[in-house]
C-alpha atoms as a PDB file:
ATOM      1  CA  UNK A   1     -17.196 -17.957  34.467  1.00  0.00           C
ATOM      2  CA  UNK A   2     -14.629 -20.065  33.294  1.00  0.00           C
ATOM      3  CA  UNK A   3     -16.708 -22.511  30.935  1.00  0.00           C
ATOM      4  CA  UNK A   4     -18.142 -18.634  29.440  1.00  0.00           C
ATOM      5  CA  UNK A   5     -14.439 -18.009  28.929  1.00  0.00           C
ATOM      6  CA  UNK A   6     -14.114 -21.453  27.347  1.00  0.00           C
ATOM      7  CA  UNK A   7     -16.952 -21.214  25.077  1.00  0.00           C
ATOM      8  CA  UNK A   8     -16.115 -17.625  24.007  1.00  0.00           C
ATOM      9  CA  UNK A   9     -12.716 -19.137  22.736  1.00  0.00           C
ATOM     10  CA  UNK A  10     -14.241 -21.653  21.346  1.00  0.00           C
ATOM     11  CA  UNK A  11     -16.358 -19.669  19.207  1.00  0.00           C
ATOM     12  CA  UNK A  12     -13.383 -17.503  18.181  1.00  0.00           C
ATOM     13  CA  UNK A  13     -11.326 -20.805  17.004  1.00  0.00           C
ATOM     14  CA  UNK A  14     -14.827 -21.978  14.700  1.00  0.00           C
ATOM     15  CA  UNK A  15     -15.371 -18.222  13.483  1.00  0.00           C
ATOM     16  CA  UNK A  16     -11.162 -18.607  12.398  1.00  0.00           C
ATOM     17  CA  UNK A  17     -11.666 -22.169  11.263  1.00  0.00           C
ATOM     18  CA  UNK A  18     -14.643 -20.624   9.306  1.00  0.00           C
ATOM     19  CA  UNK A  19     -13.358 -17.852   7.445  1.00  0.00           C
ATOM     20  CA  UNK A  20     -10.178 -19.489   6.543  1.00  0.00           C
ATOM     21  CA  UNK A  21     -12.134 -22.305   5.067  1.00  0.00           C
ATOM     22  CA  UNK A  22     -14.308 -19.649   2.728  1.00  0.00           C
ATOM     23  CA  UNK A  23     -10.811 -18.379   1.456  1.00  0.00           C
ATOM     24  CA  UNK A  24      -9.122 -22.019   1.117  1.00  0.00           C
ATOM     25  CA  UNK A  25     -12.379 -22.692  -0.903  1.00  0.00           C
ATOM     26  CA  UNK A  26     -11.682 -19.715  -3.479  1.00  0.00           C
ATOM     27  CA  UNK A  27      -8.051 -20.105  -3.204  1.00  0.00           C
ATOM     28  CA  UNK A  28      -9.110 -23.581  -4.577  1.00  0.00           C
ATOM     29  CA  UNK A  29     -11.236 -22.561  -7.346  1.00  0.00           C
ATOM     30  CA  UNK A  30      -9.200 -19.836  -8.311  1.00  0.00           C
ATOM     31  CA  UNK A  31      -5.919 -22.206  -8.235  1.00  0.00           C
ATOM     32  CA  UNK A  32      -7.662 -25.112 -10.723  1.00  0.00           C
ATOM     33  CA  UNK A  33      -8.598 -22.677 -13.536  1.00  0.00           C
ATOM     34  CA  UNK A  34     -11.828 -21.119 -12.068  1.00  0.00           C
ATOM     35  CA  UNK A  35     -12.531 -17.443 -13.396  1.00  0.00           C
ATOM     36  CA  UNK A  36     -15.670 -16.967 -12.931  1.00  0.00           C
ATOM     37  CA  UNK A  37     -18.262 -17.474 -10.035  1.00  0.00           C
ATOM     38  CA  UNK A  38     -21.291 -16.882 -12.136  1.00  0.00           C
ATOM     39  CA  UNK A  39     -20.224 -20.088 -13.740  1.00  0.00           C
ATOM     40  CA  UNK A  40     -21.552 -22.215 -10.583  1.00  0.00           C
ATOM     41  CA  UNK A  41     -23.020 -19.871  -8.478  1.00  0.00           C
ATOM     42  CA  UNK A  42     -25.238 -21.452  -5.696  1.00  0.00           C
ATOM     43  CA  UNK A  43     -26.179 -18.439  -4.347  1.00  0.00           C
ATOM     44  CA  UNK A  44     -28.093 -15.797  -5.116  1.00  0.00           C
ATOM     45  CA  UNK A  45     -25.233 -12.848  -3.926  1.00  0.00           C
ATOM     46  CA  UNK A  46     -25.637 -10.342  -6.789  1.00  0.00           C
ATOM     47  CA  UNK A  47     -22.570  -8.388  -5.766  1.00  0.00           C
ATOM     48  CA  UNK A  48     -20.472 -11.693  -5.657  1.00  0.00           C
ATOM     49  CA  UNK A  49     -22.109 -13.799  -8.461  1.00  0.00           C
ATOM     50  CA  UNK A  50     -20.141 -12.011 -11.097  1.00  0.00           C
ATOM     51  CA  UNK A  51     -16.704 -11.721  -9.647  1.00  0.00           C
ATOM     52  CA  UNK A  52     -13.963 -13.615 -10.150  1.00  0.00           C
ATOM     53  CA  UNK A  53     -12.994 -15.891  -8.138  1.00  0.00           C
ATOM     54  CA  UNK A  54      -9.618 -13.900  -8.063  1.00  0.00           C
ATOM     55  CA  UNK A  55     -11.375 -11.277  -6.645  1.00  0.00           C
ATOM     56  CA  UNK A  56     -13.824 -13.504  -4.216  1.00  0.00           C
ATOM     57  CA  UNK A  57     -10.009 -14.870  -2.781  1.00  0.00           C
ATOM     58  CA  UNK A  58      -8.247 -11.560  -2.175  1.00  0.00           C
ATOM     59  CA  UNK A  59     -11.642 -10.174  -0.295  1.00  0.00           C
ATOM     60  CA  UNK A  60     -12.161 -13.242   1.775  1.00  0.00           C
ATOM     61  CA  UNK A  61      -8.212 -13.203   2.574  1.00  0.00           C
ATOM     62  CA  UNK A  62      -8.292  -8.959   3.270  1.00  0.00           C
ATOM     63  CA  UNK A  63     -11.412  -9.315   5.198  1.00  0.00           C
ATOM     64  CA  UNK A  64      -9.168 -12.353   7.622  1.00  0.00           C
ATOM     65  CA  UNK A  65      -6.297 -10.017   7.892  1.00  0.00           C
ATOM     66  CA  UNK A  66      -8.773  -7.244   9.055  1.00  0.00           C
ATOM     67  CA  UNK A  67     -10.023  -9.190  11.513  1.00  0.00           C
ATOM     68  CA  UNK A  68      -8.311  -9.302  14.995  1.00  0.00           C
ATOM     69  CA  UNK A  69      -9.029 -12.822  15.743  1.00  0.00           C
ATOM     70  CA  UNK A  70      -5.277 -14.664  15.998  1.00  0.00           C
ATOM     71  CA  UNK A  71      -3.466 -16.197  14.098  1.00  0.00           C
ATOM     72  CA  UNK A  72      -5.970 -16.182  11.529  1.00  0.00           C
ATOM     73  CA  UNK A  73      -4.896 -12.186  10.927  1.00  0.00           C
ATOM     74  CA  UNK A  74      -1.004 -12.744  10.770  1.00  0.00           C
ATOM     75  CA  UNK A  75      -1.285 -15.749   8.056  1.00  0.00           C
ATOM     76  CA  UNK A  76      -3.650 -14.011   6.073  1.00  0.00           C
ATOM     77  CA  UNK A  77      -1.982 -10.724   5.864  1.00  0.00           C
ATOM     78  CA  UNK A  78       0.769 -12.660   4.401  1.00  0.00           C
ATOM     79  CA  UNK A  79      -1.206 -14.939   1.748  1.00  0.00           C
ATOM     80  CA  UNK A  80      -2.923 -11.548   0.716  1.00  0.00           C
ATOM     81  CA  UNK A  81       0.375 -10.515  -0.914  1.00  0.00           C
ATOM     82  CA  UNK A  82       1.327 -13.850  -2.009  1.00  0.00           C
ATOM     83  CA  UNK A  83      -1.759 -14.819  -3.803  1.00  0.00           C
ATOM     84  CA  UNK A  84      -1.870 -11.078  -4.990  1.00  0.00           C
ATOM     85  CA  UNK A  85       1.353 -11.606  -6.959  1.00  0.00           C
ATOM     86  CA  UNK A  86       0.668 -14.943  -8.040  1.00  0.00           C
ATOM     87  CA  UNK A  87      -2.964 -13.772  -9.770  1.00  0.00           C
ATOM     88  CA  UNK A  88      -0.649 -10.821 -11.241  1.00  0.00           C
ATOM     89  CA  UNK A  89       1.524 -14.073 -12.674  1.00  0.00           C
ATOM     90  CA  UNK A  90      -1.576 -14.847 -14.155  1.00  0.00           C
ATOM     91  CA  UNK A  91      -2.651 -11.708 -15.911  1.00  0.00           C
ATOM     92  CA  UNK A  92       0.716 -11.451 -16.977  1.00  0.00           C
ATOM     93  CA  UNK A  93       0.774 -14.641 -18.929  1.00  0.00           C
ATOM     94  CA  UNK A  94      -2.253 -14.429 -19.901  1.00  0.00           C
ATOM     95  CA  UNK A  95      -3.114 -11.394 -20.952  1.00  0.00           C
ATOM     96  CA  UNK A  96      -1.257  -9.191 -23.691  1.00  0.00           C
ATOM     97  CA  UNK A  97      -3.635  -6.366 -22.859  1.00  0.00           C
ATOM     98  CA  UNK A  98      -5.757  -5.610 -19.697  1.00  0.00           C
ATOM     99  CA  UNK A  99      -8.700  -2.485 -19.255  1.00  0.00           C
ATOM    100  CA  UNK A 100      -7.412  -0.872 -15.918  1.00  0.00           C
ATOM    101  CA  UNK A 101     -10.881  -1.650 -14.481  1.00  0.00           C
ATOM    102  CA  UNK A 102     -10.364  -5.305 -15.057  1.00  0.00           C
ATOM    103  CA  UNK A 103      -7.214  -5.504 -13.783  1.00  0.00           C
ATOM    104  CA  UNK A 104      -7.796  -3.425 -10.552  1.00  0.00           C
ATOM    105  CA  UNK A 105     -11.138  -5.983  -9.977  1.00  0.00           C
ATOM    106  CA  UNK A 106      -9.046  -9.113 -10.493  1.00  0.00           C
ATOM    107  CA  UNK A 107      -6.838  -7.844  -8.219  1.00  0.00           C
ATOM    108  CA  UNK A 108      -8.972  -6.571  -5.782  1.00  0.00           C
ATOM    109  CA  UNK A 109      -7.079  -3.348  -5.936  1.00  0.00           C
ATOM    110  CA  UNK A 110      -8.740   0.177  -5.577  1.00  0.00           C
ATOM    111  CA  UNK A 111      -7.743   3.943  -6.100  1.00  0.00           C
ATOM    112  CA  UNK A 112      -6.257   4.127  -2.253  1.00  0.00           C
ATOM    113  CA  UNK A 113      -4.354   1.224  -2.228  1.00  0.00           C
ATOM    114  CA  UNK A 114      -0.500   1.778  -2.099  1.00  0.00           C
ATOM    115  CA  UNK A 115      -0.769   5.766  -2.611  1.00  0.00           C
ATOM    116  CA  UNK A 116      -0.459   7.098  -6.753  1.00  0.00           C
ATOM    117  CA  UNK A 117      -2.381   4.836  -9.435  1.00  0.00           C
ATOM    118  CA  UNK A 118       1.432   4.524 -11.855  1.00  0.00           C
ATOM    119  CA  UNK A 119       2.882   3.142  -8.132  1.00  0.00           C
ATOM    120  CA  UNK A 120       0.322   0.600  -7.966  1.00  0.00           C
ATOM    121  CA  UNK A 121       0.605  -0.676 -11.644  1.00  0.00           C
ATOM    122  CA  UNK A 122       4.478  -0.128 -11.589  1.00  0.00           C
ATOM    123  CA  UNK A 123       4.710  -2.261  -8.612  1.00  0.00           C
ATOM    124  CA  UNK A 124       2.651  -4.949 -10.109  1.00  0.00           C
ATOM    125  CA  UNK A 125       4.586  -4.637 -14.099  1.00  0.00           C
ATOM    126  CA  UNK A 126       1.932  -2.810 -15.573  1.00  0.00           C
ATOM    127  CA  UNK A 127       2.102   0.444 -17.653  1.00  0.00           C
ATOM    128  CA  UNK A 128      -0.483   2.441 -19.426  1.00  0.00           C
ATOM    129  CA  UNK A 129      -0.755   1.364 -23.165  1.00  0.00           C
ATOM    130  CA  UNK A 130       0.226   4.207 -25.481  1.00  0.00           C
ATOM    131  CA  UNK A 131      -2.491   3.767 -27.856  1.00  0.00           C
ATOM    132  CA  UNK A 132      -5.201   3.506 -24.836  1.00  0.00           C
ATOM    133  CA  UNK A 133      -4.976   4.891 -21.774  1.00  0.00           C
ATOM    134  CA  UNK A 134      -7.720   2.517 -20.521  1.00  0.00           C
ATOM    135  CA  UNK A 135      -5.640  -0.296 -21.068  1.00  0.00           C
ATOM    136  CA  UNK A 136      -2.663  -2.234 -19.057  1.00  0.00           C
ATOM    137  CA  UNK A 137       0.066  -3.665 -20.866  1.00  0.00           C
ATOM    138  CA  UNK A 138       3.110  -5.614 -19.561  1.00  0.00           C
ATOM    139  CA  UNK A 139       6.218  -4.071 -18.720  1.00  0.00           C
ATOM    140  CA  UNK A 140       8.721  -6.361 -20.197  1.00  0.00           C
ATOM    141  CA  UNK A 141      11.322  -5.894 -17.435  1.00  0.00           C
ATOM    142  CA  UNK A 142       9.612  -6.083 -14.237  1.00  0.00           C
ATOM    143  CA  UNK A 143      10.160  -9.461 -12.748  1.00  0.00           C
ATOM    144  CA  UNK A 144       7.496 -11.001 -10.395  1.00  0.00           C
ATOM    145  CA  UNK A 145       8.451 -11.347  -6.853  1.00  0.00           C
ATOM    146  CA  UNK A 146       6.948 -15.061  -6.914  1.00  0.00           C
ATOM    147  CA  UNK A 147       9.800 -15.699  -9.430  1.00  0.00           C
ATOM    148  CA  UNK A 148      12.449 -14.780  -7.156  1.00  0.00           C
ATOM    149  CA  UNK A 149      11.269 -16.380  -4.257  1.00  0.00           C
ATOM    150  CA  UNK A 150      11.531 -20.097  -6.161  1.00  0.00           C
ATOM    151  CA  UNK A 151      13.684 -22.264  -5.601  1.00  0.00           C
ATOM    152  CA  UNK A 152      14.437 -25.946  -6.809  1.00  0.00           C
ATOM    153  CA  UNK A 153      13.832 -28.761  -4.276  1.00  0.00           C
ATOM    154  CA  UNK A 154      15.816 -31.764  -4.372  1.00  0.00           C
ATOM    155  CA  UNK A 155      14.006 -33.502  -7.055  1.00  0.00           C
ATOM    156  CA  UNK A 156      14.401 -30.882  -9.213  1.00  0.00           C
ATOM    157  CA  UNK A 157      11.296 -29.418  -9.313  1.00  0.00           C
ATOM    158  CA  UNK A 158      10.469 -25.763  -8.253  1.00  0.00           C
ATOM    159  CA  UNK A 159       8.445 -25.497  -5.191  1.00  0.00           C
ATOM    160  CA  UNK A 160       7.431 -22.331  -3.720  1.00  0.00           C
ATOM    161  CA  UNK A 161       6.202 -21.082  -0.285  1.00  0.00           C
ATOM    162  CA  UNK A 162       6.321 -24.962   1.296  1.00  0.00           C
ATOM    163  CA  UNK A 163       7.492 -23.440   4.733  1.00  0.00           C
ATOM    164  CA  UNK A 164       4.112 -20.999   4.764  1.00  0.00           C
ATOM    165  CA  UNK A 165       1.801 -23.991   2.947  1.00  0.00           C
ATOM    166  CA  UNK A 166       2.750 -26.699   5.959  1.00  0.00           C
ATOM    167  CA  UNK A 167       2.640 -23.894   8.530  1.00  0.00           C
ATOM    168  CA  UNK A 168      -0.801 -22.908   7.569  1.00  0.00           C
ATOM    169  CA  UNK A 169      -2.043 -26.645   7.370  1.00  0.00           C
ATOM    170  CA  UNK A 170      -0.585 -26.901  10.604  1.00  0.00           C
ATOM    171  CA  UNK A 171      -2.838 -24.126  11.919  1.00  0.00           C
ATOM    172  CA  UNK A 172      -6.033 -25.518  10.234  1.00  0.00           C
ATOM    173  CA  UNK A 173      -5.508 -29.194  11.388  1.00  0.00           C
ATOM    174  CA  UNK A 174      -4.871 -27.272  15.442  1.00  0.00           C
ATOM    175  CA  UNK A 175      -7.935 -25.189  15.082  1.00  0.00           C
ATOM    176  CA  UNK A 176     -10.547 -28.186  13.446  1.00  0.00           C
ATOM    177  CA  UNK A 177      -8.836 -30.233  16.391  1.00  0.00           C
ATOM    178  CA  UNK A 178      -9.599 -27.477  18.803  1.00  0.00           C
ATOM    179  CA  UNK A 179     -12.872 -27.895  17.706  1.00  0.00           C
ATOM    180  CA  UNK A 180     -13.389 -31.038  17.670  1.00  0.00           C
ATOM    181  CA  UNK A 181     -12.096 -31.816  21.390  1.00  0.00           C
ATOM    182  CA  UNK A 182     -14.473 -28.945  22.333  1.00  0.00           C
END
């Protein structure tokens, strides 16, 4: 009974080690300039083949924090709003203009998420263009939660999040060794 007990475990720790390696892997690909996964597909997914890679993240990342396996849940809940706000960085530098649609995909955002639509853009510095409601443009005086939570390290560079990065190395180097002690 005990060794089905171990080996139940054991499959929970790969399952974690699993999914958290499919999000590191768009996390990745989204982080070095990736946008879209149609570019090198190797599947043949048709809902995913199109997405960005944005969007492929913030999916894999939800679907962790869904999960109740531990402490893949806890981490990811909390690199679901960090990476959220970091891809709105993103649009917001590089886009002068968004269609709502796009914007709401990229973010992996939909019509129940965070209660009224105006919340949800207002929250992330969007407004409604005048000319077109179908459109996003900037607010000029919302400033990005990311920003504020820089800070400049001793060598004068700005790191962010360092304290979450190492602890969530830390976790994937206990659960592959986990593993591979199993």
């Amino acid at each position: 009974r005990n060794n089905n007990s171990s080996s139940c475990n054991s499959d929970d720790e790969y399952n974690q080690l699993s999914m958290f390696w499919t999000a590191a892997k768009y996390c990745y690909l989204w982080s070095t300039g990736g946008v879209s996964s149609s570019l090198n597909s190797t599947t043949d997914d048709d809902e995913s083949s199109n997405l960005p890679y944005s969007t492929l993240m913030l999916r894999s990342l939800q679907s962790n924090a869904e999960s109740s396996l531990e402490p893949l849940a806890t981490y990811s809940k909390e690199l679901v709003s960090i990476f959220r706000y970091r891809v709105n960085d993103r649009l917001h530098s590089s886009f002068d203009d968004i269609r709502e649609d796009e914007f709401m995909l990229r973010m992996n955002l939909n019509d129940s998420d965070g209660g009224a639509e105006d919340d949800v853009l207002g929250r992330y510095g969007w407004k409604r263009a005048v000319t077109d409601a179908a459109h996003l443009v900037p607010n000029q005086e919302w400033k990005s939660p990311v920003d504020m939570g820089r800070r400049r390290g001793g060598d004068g560079m700005i790191t962010t999040d360092d304290d979450r990065i190492h602890q969530l190395s830390e976790v994937v180097m206990f659960l592959e060794q986990t593993k591979m002690n199993a």
